[in-house]
C-alpha atoms as a PDB file:
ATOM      1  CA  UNK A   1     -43.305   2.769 -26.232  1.00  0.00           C
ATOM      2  CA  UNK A   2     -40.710   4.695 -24.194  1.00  0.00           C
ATOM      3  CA  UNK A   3     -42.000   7.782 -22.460  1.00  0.00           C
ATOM      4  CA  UNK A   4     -39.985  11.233 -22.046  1.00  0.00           C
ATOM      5  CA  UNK A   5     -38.318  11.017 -19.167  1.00  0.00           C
ATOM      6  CA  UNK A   6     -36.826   7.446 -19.691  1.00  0.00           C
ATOM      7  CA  UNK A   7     -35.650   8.067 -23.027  1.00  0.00           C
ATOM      8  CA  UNK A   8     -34.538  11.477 -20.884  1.00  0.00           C
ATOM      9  CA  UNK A   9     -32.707   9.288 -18.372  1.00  0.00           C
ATOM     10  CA  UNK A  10     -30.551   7.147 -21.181  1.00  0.00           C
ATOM     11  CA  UNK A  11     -29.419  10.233 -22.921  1.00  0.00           C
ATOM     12  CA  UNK A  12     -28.157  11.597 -19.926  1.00  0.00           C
ATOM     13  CA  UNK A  13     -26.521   8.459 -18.616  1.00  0.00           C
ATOM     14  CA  UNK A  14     -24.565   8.515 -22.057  1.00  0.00           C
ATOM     15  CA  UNK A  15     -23.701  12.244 -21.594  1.00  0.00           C
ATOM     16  CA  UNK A  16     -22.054  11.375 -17.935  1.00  0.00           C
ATOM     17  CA  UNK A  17     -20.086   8.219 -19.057  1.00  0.00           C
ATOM     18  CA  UNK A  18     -18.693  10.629 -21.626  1.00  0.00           C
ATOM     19  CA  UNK A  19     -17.859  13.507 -19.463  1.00  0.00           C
ATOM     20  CA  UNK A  20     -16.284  11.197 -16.861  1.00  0.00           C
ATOM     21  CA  UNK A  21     -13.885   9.388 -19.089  1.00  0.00           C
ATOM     22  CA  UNK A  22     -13.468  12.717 -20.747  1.00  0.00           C
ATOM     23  CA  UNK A  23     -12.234  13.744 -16.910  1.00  0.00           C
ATOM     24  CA  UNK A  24      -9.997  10.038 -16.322  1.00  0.00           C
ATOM     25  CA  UNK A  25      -8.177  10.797 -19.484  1.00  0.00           C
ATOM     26  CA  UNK A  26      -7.856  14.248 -18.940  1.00  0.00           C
ATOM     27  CA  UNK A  27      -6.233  13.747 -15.185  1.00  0.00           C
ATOM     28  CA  UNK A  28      -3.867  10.427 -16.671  1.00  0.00           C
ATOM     29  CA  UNK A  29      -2.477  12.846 -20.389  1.00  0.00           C
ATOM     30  CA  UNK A  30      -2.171   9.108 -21.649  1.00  0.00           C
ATOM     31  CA  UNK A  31      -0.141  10.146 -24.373  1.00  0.00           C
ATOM     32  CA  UNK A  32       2.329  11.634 -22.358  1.00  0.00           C
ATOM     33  CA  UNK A  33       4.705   9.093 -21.181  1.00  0.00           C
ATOM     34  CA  UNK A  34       7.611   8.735 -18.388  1.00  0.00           C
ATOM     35  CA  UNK A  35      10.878   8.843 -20.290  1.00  0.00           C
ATOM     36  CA  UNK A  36      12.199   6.151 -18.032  1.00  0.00           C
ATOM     37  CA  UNK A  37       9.398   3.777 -17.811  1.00  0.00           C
ATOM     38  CA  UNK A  38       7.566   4.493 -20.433  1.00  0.00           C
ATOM     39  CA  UNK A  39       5.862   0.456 -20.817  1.00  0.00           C
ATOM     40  CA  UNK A  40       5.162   0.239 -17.294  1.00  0.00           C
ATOM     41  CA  UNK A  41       3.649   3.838 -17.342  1.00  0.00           C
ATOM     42  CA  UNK A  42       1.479   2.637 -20.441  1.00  0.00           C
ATOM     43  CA  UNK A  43      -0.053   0.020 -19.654  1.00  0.00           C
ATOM     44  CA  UNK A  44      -0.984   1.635 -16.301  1.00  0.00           C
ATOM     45  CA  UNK A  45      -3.227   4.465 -17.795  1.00  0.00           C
ATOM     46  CA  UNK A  46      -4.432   2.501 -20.967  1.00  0.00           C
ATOM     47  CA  UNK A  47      -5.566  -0.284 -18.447  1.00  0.00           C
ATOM     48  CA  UNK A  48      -7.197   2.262 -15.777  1.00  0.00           C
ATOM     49  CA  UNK A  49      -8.972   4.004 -18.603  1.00  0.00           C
ATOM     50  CA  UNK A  50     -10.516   0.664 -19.635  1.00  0.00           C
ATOM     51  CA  UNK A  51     -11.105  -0.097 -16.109  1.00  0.00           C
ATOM     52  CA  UNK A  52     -13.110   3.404 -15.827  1.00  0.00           C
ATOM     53  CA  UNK A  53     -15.050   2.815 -19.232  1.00  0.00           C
ATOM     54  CA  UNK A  54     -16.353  -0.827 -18.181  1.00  0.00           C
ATOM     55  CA  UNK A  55     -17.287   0.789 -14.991  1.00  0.00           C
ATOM     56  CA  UNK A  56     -19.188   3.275 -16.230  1.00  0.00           C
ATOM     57  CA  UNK A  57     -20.609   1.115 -18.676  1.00  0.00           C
ATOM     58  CA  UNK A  58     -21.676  -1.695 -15.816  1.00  0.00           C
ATOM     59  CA  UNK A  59     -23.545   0.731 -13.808  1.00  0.00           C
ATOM     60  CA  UNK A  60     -25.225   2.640 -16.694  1.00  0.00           C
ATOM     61  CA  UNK A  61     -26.728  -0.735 -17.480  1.00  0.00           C
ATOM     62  CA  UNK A  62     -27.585  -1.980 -13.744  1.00  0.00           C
ATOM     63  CA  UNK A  63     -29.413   1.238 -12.996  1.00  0.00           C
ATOM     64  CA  UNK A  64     -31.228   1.903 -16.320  1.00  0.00           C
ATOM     65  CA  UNK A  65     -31.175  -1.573 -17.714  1.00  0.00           C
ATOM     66  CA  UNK A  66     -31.609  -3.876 -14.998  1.00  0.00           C
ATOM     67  CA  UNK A  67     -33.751  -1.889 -12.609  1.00  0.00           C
ATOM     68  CA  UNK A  68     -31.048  -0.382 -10.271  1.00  0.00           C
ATOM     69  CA  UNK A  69     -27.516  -1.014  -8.613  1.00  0.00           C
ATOM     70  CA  UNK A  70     -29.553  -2.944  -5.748  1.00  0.00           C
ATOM     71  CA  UNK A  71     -30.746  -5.458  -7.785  1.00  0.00           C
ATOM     72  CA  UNK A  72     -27.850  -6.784  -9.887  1.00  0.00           C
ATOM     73  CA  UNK A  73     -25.360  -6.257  -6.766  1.00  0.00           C
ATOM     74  CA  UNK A  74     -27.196  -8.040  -4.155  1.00  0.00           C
ATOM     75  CA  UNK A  75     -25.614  -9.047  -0.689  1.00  0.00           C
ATOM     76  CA  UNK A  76     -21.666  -9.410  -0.663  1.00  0.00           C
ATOM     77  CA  UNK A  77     -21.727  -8.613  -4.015  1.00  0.00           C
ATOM     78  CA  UNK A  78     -22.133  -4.322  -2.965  1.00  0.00           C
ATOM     79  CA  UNK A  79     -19.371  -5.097  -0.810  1.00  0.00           C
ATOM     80  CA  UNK A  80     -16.889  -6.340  -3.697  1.00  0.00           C
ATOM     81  CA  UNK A  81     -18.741  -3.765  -5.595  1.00  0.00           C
ATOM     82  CA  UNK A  82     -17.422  -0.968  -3.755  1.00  0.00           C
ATOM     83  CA  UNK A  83     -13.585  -2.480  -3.108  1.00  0.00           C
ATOM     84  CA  UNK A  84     -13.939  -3.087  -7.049  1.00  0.00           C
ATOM     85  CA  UNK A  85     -14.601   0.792  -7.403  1.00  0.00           C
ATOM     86  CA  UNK A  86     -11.974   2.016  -5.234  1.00  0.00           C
ATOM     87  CA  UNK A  87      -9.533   0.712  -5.333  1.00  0.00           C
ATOM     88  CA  UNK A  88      -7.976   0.981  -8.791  1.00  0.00           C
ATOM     89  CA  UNK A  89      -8.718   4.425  -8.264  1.00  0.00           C
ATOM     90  CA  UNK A  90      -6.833   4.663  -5.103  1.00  0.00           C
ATOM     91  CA  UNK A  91      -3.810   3.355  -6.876  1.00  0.00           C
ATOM     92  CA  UNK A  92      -3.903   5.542  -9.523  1.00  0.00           C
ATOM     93  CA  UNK A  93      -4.063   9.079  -6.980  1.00  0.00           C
ATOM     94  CA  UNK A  94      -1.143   7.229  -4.990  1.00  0.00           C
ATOM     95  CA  UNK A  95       1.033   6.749  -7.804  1.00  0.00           C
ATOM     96  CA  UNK A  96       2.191  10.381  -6.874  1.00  0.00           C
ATOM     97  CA  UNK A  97       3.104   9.821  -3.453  1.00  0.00           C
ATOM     98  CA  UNK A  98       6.744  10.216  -2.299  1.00  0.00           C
ATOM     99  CA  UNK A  99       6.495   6.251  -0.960  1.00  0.00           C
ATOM    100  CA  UNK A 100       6.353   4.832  -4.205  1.00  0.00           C
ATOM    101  CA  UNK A 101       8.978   6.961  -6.238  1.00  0.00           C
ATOM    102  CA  UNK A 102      11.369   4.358  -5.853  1.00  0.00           C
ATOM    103  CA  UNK A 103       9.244   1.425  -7.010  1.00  0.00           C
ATOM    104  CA  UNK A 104       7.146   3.009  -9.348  1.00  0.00           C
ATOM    105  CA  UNK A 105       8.349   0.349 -12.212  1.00  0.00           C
ATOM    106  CA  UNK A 106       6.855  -2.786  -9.977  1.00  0.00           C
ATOM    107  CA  UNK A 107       4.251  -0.458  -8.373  1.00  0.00           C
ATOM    108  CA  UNK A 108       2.639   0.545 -12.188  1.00  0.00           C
ATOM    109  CA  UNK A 109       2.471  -3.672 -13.084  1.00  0.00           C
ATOM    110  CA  UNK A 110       0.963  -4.300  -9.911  1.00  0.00           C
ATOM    111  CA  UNK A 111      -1.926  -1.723 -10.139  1.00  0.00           C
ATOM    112  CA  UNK A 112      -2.459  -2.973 -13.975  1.00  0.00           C
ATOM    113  CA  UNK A 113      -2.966  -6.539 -12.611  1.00  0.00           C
ATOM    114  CA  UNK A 114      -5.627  -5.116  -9.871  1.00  0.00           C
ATOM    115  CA  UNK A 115      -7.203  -2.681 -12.791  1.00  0.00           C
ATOM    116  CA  UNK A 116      -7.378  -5.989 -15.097  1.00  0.00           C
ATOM    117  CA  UNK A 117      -8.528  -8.191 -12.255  1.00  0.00           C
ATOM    118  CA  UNK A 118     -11.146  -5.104 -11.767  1.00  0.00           C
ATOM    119  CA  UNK A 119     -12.267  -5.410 -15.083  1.00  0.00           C
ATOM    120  CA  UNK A 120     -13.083  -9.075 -14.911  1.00  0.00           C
ATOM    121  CA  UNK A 121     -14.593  -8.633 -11.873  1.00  0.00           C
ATOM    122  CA  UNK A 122     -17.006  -6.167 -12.507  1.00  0.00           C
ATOM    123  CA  UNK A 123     -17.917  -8.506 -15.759  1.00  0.00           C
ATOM    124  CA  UNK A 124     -18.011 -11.450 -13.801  1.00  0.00           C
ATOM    125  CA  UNK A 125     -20.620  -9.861 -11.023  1.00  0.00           C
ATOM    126  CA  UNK A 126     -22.803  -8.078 -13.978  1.00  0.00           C
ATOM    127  CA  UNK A 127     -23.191 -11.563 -15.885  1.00  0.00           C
ATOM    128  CA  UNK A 128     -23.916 -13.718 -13.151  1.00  0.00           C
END
């Protein structure tokens, strides 16, 4: 039988996945789209908001499932880990930069490939 504080724990893990995807699709306003590029634009923030909600997902299940972040990724595995968690969100705050305005088309399909790729990753490390 679970005690307080674990059944404590889950309840709050729930609460933060929702408040943080609450946040992603707060910051992305998926339903507002770029008159010019509205497909590439799309799939960009439907793709990163899936990215974020297996995320969050993943490690509410490592920590309170499986015993802790440490135990599922073990070794190199942290490493990828952490690349896997930044950097879809590094392409989604740089999306704004003056660099990519000219791009933005190509630059929107390539970071929906990484979130994708992302995605499987983060499956692939939490099964195996």
């Amino acid at each position: 039988m679970a005690n307080f504080p674990s059944i404590l724990s889950y309840i709050l893990g729930a609460v933060f996945i929702i408040l943080i995807f609450s946040l992603a699709y707060a910051y992305l306003k998926p339903h507002i789209l770029h008159r010019t590029r509205p497909v590439s634009t799309l799939l960009l923030k439907v793709s990163y908001l899936v990215y974020v909600l297996v995320l969050l997902i993943v490690v509410y299940l490592a920590a309170l499932v499986r015993g802790g972040l440490d135990k599922v990724f073990f070794g190199i595995e942290f490493f990828a880990f952490l690349i896997v968690l930044f950097v879809p969100t590094m392409g989604i705050f740089a999306r704004k930069l003056q660099q990519f305005r000219k791009q933005r088309e190509n630059y929107n399909y390539f970071f929906t490939a990484v979130n994708l790729l992302s995605i499987f990753a983060l499956l692939i490390m939490y099964i195996f």
